[in-house]
C-alpha atoms as a PDB file:
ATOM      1  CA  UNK A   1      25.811  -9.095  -4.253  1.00  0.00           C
ATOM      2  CA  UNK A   2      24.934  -7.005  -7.209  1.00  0.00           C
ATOM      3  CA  UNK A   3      26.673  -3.640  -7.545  1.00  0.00           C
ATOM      4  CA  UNK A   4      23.988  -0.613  -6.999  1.00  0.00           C
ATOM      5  CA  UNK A   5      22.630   0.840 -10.080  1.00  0.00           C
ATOM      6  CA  UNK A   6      24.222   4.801 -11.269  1.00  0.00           C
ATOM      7  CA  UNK A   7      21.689   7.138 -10.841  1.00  0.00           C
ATOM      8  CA  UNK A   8      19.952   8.707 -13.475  1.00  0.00           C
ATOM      9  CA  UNK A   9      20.773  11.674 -14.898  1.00  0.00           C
ATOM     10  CA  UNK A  10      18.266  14.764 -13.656  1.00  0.00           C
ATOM     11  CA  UNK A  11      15.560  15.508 -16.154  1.00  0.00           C
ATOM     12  CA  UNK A  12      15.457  18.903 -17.855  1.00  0.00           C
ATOM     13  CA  UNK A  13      13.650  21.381 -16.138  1.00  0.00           C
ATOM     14  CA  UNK A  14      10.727  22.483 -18.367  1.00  0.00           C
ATOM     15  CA  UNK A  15      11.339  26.030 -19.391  1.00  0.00           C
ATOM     16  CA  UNK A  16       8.995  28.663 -18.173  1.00  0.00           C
ATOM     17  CA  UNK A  17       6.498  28.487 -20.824  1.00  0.00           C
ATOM     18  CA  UNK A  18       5.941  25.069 -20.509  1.00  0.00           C
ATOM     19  CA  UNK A  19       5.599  24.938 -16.370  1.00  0.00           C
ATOM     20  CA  UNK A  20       2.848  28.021 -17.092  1.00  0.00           C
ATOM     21  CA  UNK A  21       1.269  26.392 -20.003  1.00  0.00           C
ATOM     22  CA  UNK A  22       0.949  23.467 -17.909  1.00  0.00           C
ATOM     23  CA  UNK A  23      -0.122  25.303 -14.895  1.00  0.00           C
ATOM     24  CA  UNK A  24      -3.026  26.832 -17.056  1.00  0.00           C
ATOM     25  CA  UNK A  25      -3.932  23.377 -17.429  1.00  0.00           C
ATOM     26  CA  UNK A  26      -4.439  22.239 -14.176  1.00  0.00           C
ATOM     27  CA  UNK A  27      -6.141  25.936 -13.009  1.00  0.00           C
ATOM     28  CA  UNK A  28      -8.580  25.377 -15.933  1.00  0.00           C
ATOM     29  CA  UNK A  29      -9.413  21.746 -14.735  1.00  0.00           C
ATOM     30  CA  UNK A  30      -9.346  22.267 -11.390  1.00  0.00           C
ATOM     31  CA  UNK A  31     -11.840  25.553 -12.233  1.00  0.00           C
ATOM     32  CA  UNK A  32     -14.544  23.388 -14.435  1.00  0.00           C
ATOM     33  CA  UNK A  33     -14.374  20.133 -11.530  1.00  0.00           C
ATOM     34  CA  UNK A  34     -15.227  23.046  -8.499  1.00  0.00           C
ATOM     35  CA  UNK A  35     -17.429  24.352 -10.657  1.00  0.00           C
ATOM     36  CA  UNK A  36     -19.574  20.788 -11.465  1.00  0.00           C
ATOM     37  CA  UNK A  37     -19.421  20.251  -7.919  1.00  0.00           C
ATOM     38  CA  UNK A  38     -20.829  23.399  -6.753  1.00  0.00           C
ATOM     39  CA  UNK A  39     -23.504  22.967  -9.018  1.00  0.00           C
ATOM     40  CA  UNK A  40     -24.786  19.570  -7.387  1.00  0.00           C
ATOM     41  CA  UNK A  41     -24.046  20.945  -4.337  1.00  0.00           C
ATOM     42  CA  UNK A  42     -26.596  23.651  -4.941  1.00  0.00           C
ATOM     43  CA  UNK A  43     -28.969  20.882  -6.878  1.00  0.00           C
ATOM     44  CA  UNK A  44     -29.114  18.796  -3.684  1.00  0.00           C
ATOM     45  CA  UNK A  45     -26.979  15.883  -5.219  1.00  0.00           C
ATOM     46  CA  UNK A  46     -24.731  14.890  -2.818  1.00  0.00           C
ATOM     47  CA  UNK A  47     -24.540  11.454  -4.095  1.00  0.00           C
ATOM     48  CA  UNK A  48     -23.222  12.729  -7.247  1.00  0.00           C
ATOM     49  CA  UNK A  49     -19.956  14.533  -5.191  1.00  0.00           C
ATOM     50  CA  UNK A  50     -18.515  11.437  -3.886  1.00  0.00           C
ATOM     51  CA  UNK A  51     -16.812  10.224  -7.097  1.00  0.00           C
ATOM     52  CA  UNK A  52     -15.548  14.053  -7.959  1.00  0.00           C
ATOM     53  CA  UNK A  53     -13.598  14.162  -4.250  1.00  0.00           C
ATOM     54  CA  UNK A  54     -10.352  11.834  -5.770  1.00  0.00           C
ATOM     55  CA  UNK A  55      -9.827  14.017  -8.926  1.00  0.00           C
ATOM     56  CA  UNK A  56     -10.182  17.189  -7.125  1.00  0.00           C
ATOM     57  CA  UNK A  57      -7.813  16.235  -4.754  1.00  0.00           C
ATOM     58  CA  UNK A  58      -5.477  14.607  -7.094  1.00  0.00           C
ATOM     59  CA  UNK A  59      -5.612  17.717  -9.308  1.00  0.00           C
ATOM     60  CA  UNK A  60      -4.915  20.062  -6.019  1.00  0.00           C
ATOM     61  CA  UNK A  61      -1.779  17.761  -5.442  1.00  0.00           C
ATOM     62  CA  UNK A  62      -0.357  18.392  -8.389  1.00  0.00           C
ATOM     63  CA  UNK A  63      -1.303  22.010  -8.600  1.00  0.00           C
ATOM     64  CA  UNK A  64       0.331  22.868  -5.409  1.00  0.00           C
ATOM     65  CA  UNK A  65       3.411  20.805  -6.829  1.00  0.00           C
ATOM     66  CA  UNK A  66       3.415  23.125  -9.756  1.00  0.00           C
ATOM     67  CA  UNK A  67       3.182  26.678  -7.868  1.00  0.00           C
ATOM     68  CA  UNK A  68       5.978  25.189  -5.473  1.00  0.00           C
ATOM     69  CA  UNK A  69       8.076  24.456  -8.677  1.00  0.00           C
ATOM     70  CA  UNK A  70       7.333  27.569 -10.087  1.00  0.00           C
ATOM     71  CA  UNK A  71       7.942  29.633  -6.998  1.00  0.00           C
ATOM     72  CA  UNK A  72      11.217  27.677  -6.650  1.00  0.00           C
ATOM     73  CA  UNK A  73      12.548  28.741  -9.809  1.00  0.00           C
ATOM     74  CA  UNK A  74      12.228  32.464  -8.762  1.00  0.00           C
ATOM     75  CA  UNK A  75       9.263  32.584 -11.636  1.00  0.00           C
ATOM     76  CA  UNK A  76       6.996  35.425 -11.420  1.00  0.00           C
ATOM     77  CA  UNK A  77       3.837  36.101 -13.262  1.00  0.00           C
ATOM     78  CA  UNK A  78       5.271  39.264 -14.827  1.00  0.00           C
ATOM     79  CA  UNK A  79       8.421  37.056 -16.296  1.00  0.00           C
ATOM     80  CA  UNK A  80       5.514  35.098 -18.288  1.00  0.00           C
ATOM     81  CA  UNK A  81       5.282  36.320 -22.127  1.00  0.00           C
ATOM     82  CA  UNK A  82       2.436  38.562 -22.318  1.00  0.00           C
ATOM     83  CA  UNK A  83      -0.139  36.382 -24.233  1.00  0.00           C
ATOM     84  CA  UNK A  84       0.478  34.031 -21.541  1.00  0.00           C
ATOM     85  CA  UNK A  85       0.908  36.080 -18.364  1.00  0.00           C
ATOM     86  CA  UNK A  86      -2.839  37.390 -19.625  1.00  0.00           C
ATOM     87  CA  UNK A  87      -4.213  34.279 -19.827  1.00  0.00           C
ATOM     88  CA  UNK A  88      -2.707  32.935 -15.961  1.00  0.00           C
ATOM     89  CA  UNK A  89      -4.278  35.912 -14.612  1.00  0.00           C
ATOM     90  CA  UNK A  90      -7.400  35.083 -16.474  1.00  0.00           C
ATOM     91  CA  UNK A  91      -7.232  31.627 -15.160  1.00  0.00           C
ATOM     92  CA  UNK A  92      -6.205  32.690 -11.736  1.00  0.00           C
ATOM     93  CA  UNK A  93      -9.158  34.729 -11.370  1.00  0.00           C
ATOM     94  CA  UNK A  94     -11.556  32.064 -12.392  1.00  0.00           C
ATOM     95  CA  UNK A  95      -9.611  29.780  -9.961  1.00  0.00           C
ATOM     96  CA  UNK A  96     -10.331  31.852  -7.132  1.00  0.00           C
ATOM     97  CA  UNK A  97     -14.105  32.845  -8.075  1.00  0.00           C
ATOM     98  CA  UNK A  98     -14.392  28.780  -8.319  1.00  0.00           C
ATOM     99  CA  UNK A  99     -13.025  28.244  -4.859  1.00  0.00           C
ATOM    100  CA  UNK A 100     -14.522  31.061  -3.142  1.00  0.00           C
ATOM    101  CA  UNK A 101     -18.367  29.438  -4.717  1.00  0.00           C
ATOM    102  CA  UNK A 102     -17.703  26.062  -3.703  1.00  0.00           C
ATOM    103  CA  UNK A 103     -16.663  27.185  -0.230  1.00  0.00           C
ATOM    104  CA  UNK A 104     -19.639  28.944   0.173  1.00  0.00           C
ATOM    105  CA  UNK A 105     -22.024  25.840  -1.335  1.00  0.00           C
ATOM    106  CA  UNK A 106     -20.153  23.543   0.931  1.00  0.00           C
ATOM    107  CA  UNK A 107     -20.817  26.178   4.146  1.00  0.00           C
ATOM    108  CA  UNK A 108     -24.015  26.611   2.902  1.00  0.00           C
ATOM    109  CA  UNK A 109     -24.911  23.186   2.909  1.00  0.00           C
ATOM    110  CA  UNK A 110     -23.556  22.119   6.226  1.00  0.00           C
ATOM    111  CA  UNK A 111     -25.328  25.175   7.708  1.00  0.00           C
ATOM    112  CA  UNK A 112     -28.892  23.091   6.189  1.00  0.00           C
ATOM    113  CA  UNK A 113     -27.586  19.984   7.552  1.00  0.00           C
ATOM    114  CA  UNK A 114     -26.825  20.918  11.110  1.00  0.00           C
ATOM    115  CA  UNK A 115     -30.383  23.112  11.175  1.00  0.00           C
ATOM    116  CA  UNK A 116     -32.076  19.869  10.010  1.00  0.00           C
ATOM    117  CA  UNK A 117     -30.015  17.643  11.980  1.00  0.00           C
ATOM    118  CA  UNK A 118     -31.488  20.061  15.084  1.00  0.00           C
ATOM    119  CA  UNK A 119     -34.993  20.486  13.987  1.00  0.00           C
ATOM    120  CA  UNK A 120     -35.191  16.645  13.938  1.00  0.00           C
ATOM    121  CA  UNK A 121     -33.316  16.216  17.467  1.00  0.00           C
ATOM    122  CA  UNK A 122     -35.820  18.683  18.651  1.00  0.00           C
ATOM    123  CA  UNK A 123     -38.816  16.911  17.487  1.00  0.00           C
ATOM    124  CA  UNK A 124     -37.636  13.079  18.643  1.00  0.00           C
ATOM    125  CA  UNK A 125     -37.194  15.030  21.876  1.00  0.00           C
ATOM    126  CA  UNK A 126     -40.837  16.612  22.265  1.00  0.00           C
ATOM    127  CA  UNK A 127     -42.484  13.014  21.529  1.00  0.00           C
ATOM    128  CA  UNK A 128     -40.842  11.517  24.323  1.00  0.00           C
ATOM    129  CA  UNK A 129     -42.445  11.039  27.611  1.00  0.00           C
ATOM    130  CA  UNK A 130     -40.627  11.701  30.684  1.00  0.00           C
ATOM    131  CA  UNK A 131     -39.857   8.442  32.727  1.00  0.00           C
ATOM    132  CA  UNK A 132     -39.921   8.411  36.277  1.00  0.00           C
ATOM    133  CA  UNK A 133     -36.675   6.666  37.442  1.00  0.00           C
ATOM    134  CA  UNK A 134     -35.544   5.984  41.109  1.00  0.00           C
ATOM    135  CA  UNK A 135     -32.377   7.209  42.535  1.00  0.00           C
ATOM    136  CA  UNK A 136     -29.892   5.114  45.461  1.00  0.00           C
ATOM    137  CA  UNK A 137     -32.035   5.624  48.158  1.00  0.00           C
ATOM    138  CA  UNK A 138     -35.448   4.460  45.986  1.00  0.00           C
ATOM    139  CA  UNK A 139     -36.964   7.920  45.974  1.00  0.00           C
ATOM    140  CA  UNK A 140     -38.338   8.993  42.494  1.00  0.00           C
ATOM    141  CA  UNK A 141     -35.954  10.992  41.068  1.00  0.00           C
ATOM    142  CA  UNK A 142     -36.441  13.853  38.529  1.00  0.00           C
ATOM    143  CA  UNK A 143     -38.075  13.374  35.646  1.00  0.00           C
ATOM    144  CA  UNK A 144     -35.610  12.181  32.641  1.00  0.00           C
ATOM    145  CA  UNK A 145     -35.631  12.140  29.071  1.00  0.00           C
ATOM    146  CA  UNK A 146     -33.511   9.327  27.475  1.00  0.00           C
ATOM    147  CA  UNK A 147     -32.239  10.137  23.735  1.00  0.00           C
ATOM    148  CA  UNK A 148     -30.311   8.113  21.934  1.00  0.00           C
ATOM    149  CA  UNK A 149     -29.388   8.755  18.402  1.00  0.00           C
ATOM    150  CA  UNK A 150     -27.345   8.011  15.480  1.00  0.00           C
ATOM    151  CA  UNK A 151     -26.869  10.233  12.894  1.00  0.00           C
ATOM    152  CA  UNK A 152     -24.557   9.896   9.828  1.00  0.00           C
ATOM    153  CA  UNK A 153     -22.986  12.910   8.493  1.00  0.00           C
ATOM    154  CA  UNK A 154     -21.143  11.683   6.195  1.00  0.00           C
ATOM    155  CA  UNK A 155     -21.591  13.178   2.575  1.00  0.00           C
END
């Protein structure tokens, strides 16, 4: 049996310029990717969204890693050096106004979907003919509708 290998030594934490500079990074990335996807979202492309969903969520992973490292080490956005505390409050805001237009494109568009979705349930609906249908006792029974659809609402 082979004796289990000595643990490596903890890495270095990055000092405080370095976590924000690299938090910048990902707020600025994660900013422009929102941003391209609200975009098709308002051009109609939904097709185009699908390959965007990995890196945003990859990029949200690690930017929630970040803040929690951050936060962990007691940092603050007033301990950042000016220059750089200016520019994560720049990039915070853009951040936000990023999120808060993409969650309105993607409530936006569902609201479309489901009126379409309705409109064309509604339509199938008012084509069909009643059938007459016969209950236990064979009397004609109330006049029914069948519906049967499948709809895919997947993006």
């Amino acid at each position: 049996m082979t004796a289990p290998l000595p643990a490596s030594p903890p890495l270095a934490p990055a000092s405080l310029s370095e976590q924000a500079t690299a938090m910048l990074d990902l707020m600025m990335r994660l900013s422009e990717l929102l941003g391209h996807e609200t975009e098709l979202l308002r051009a109609g492309r939904l097709r185009d969204i699908e390959p965007l969903q990995r890196e945003k969520l990859r990029l949200t992973l690690l930017y929630q890693k970040a803040l929690k490292a951050l936060a962990a080490g007691g940092t603050t956005v007033s301990a950042l050096p000016p220059p750089l505390r200016v520019q994560f409050v720049a990039a915070s805001g853009r951040l936000a106004d990023a999120v808060g237009e993409n969650e309105r494109a993607l409530r936006i568009g569902r609201a479309a979907t489901r009126r379409l979705l309705d409109a064309i349930v509604e339509s199938v609906q008012a084509k069909l003919k009643p059938l007459r249908h016969y209950d236990a006792r064979s009397r004609a029974a109330a006049n029914v509708t069948p519906l049967a659809l499948a709809l895919d609402r997947r993006l």
